[in-house]
C-alpha atoms as a PDB file:
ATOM      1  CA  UNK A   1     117.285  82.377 105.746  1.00  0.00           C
ATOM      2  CA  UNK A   2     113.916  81.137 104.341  1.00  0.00           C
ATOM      3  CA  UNK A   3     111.157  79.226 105.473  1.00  0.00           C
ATOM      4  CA  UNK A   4     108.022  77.745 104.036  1.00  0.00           C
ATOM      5  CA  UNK A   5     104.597  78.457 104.411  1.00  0.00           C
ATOM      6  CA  UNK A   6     101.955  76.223 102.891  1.00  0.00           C
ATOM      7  CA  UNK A   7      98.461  78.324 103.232  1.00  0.00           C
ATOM      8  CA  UNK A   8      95.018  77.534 101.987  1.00  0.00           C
ATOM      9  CA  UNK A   9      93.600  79.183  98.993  1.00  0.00           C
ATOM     10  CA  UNK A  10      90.848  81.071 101.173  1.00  0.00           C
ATOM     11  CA  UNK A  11      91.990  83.546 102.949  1.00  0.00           C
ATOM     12  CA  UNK A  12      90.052  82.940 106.178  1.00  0.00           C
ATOM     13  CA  UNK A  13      88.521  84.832 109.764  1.00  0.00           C
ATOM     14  CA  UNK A  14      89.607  88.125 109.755  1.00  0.00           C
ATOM     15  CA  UNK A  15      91.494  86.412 113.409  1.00  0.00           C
ATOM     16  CA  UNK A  16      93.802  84.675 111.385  1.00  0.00           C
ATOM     17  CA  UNK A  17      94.263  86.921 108.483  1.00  0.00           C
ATOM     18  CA  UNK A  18      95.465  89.348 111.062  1.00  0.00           C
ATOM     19  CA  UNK A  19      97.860  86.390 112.922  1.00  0.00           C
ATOM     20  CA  UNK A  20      99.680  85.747 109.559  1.00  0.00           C
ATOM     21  CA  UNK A  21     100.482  89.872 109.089  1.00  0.00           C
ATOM     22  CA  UNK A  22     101.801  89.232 111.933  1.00  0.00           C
ATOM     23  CA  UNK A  23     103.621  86.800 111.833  1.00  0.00           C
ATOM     24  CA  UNK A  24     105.057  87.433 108.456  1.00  0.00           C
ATOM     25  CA  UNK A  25     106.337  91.179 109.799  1.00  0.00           C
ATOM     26  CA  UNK A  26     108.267  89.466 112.706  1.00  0.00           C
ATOM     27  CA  UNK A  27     109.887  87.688 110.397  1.00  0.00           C
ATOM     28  CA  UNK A  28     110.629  90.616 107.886  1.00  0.00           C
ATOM     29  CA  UNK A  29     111.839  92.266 110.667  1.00  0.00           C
ATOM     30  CA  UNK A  30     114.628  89.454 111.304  1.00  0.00           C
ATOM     31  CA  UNK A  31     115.547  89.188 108.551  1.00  0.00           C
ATOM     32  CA  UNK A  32     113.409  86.088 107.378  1.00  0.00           C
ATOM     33  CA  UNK A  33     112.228  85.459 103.957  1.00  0.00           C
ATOM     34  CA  UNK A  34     108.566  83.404 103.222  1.00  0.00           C
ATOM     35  CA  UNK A  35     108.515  81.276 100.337  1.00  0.00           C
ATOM     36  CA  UNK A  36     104.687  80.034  99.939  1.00  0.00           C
ATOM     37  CA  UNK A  37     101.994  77.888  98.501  1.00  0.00           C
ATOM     38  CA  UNK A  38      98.530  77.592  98.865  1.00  0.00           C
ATOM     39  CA  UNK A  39      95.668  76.064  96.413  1.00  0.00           C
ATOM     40  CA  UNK A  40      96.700  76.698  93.115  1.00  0.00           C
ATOM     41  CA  UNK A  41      98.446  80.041  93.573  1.00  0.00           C
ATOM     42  CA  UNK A  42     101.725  80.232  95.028  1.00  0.00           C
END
């Protein structure tokens, strides 16, 4: 399984840059794959 995660290009408060880790290792850890986008890289 995959979801999508549309981001902006900046990367943010060092609050929510921490959040999104995360967020993204729960998901590694089940198992979840991120496909992204944000700005013009992505």
């Amino acid at each position: 399984m995959r979801i999508a995660v549309f981001t902006g290009s900046q990367a943010g408060p060092p609050s929510h840059q921490q959040a999104a880790a995360t967020f993204a290792g729960e998901l590694a850890r089940a198992g979840i794959g991120i496909v992204y986008g944000g700005g013009h890289v992505g």
